[in-house]
N, C-alpha and C. Protein backbone atom coordinates (compact mmCIF):
# COMPACT_ATOMS: atom_id res chain seq x y z
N UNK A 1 45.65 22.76 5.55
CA UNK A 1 44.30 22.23 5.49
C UNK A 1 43.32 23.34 5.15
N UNK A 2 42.12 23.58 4.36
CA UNK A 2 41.50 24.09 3.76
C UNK A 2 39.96 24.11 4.86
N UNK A 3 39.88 25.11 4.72
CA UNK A 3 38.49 25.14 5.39
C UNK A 3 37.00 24.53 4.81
N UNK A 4 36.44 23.43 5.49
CA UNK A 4 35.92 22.98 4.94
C UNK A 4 34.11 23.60 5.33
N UNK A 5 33.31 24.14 4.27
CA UNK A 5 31.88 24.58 4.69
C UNK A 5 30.89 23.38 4.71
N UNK A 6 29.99 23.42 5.71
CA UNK A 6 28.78 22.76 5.85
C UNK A 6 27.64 23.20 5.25
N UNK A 7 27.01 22.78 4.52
CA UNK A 7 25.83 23.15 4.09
C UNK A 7 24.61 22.60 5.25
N UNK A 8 24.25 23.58 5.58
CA UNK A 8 22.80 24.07 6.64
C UNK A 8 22.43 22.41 6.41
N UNK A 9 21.37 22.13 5.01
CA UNK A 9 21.16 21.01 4.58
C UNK A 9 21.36 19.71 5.13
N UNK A 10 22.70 19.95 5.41
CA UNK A 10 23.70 18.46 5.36
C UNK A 10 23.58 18.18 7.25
N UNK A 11 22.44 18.83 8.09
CA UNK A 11 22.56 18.51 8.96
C UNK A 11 21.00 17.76 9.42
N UNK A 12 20.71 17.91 8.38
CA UNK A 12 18.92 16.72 8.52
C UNK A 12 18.97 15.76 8.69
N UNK A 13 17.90 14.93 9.25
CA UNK A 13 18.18 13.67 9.03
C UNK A 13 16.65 13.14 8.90
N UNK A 14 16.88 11.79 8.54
CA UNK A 14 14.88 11.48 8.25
C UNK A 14 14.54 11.64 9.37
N UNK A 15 12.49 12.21 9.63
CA UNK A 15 11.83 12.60 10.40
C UNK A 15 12.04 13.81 10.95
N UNK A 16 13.54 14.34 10.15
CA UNK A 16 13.27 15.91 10.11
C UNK A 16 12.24 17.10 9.67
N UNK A 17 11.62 18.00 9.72
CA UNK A 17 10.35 18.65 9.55
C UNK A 17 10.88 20.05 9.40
N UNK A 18 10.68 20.07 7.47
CA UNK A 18 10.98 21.48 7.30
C UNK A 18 9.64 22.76 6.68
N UNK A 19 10.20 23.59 6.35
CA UNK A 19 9.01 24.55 5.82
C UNK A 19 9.84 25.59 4.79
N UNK A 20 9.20 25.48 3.50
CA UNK A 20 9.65 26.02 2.78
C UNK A 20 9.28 27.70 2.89
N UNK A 21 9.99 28.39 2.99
CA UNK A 21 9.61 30.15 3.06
C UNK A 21 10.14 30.90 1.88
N UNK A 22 10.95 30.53 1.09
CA UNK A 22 11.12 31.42 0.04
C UNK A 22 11.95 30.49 -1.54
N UNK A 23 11.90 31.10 -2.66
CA UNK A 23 12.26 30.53 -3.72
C UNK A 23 14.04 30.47 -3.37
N UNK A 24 14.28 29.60 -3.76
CA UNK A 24 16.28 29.84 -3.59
C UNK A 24 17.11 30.46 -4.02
N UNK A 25 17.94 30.81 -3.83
CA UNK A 25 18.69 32.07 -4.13
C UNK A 25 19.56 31.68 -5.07
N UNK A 26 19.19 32.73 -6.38
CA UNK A 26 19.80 32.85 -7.43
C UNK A 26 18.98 31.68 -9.02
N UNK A 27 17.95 31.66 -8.51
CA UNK A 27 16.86 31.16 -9.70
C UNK A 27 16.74 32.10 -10.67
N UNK A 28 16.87 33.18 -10.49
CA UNK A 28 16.53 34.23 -11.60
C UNK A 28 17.52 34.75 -12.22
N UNK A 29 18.57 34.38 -11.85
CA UNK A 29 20.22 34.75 -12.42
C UNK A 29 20.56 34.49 -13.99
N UNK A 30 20.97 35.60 -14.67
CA UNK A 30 20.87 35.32 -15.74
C UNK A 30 21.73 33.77 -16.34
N UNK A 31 21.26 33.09 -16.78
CA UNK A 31 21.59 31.62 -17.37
C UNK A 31 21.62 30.30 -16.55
N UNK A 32 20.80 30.67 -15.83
CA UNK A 32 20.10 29.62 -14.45
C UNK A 32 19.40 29.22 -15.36
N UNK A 33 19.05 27.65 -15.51
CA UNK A 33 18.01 26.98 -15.58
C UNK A 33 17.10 26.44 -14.33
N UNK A 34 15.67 27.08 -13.87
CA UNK A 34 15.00 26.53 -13.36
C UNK A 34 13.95 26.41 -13.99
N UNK A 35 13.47 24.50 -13.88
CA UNK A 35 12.32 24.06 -14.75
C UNK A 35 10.86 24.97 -13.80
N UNK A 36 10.23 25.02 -15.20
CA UNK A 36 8.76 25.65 -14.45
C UNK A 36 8.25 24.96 -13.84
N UNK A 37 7.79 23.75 -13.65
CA UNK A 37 7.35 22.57 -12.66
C UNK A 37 7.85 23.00 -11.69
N UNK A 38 9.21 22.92 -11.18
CA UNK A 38 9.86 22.64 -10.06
C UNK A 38 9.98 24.08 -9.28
N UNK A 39 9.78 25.52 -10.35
CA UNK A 39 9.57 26.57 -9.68
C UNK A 39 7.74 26.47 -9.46
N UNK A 40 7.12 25.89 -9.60
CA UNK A 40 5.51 25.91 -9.33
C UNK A 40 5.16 25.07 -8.26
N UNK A 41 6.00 23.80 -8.24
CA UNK A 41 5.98 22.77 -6.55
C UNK A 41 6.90 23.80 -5.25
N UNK A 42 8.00 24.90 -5.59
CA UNK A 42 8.37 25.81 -4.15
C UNK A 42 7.08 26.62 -4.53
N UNK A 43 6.46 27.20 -4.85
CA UNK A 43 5.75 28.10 -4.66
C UNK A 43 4.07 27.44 -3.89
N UNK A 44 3.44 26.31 -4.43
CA UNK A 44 3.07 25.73 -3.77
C UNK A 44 3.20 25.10 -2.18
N UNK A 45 4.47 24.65 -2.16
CA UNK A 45 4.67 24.53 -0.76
C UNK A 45 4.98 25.59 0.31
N UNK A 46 5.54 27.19 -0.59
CA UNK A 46 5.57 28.17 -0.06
C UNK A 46 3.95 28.62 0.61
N UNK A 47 3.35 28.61 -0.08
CA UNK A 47 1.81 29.33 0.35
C UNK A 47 1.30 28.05 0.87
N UNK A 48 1.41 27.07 1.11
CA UNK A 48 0.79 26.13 2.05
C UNK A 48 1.17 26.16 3.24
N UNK A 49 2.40 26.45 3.45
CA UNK A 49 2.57 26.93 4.72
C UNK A 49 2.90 26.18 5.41
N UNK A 50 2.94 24.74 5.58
CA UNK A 50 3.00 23.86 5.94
C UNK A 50 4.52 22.99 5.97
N UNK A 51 4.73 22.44 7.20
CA UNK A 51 5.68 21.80 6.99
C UNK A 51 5.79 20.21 6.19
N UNK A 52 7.04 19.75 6.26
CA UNK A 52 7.18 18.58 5.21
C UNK A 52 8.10 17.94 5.83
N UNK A 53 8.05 16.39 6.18
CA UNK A 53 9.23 15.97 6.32
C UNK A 53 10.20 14.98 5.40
N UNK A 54 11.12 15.39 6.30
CA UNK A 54 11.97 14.33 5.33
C UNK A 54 12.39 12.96 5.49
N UNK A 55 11.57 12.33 4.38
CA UNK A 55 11.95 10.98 4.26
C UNK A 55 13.19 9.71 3.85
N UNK A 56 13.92 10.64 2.98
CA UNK A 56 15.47 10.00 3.02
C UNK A 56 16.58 10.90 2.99
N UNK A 57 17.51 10.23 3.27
CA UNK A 57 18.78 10.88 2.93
C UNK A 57 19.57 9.84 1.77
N UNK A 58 19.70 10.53 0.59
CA UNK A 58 20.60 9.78 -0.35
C UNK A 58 21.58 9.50 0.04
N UNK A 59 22.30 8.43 -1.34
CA UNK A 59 23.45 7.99 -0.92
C UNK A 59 24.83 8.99 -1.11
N UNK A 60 24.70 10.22 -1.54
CA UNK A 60 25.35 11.02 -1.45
C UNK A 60 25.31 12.32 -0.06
N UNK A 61 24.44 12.03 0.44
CA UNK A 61 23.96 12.89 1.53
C UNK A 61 22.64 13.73 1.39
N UNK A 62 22.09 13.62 0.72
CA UNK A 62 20.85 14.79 0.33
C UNK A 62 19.96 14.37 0.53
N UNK A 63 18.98 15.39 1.86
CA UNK A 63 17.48 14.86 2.29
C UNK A 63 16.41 15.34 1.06
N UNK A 64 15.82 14.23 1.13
CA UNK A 64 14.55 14.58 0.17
C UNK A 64 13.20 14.73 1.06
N UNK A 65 12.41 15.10 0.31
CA UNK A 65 11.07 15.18 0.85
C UNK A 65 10.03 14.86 0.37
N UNK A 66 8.70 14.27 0.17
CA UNK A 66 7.66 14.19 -0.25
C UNK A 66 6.38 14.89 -0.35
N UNK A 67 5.64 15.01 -0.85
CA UNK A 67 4.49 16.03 -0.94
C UNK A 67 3.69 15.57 -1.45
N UNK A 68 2.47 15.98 -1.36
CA UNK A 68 0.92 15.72 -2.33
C UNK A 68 0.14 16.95 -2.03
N UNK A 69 -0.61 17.15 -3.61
CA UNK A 69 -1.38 18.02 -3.60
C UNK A 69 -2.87 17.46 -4.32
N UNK A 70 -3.92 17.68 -3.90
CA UNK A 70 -5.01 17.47 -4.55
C UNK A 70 -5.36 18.48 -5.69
N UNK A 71 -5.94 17.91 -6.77
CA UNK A 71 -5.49 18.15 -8.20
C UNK A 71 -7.26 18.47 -7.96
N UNK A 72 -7.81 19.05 -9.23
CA UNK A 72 -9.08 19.55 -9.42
C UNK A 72 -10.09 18.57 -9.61
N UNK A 73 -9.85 17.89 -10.23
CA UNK A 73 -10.68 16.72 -10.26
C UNK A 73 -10.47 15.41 -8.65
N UNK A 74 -9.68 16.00 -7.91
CA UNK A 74 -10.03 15.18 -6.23
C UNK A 74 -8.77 13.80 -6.17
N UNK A 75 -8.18 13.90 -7.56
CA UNK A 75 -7.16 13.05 -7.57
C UNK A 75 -6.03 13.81 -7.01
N UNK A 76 -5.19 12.70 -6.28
CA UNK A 76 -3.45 13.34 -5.89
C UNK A 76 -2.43 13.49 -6.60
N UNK A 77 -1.69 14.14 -6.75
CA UNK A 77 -0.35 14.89 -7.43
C UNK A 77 0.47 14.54 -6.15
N UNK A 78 2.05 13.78 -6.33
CA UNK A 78 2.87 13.61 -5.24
C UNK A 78 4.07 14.27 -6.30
N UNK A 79 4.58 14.58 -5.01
CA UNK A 79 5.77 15.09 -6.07
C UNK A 79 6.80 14.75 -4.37
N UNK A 80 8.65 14.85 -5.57
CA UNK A 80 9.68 14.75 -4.21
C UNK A 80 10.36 15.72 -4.37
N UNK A 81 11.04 16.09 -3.69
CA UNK A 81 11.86 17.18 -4.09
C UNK A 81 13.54 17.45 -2.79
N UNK A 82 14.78 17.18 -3.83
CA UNK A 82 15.85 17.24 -2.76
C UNK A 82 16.40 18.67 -2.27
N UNK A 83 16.76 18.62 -0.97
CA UNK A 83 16.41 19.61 -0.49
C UNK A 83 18.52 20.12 -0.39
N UNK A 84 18.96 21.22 -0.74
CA UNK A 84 20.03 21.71 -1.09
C UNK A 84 20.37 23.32 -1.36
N UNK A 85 19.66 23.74 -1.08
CA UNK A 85 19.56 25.33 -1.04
C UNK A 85 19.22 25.72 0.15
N UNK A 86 18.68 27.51 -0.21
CA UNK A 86 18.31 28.25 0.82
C UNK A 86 17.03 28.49 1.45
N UNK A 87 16.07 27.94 0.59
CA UNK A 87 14.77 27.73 0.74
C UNK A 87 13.79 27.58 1.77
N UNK A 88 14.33 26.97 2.80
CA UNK A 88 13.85 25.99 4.19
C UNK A 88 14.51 26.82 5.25
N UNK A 89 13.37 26.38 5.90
CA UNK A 89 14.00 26.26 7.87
C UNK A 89 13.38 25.43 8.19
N UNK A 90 14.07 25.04 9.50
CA UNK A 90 13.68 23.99 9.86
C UNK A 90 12.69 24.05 10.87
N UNK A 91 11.91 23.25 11.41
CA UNK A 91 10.75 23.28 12.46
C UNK A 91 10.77 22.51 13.39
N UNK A 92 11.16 23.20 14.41
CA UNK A 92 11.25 22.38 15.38
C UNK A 92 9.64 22.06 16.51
N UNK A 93 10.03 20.94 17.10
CA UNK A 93 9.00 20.16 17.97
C UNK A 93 8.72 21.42 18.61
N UNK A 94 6.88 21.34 18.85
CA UNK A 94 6.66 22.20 19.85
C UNK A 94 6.71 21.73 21.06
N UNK A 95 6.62 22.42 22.41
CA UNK A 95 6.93 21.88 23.65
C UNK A 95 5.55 21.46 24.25
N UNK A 96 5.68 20.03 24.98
CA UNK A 96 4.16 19.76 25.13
C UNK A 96 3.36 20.29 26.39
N UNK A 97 2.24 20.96 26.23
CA UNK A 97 1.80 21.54 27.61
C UNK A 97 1.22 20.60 28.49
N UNK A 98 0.58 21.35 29.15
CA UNK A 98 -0.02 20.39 30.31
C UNK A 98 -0.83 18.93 30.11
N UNK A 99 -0.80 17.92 30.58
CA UNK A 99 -1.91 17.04 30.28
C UNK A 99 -3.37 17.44 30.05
């Protein structure tokens, strides 16, 4: 029997709450295609700082996420994005203090 790896990823589930901290490893590798859009939505969600949750899990296993950004003219930009790399950590609940 073969050792089988888990991808970090593959342990989300919806109403999970992640935060993107860095671009994924190996975007810049020579003969990688990463679209410029999709390297301009991690970098966005990188400097927002902010967490995101996740709203599905495909039918193959892969959590996605949703986002919006307000655009210059006051209109919204949503974008999704599946989550499968190194990119994320996850965020956990803070603990609630006193009443």
């Amino acid at each position: 029997m073969g050792l089988q790896v888990v991808e970090p990823w593959a342990g989300l589930a919806v109403g999970d709450r992640v935060r993107f901290v860095r671009m994924p490893s190996g975007v810049d590798a020579p003969g990688y295609t990463f679209p410029l859009c999709t390297r301009r939505l991690y970098e966005k969600l990188i400097a927002r700082g902010r967490s995101v949750r996740v709203y599905e899990i495909d039918k193959h296993g892969y959590p996605w996420i949703a986002c919006k950004f307000r655009r210059w003219n006051g209109r919204w930009h949503y974008h999704s994005l599946m989550i499968y790399d190194d990119s994320w950590v996850q965020v956990r609940r803070r603990a609630e203090g006193p009443p």
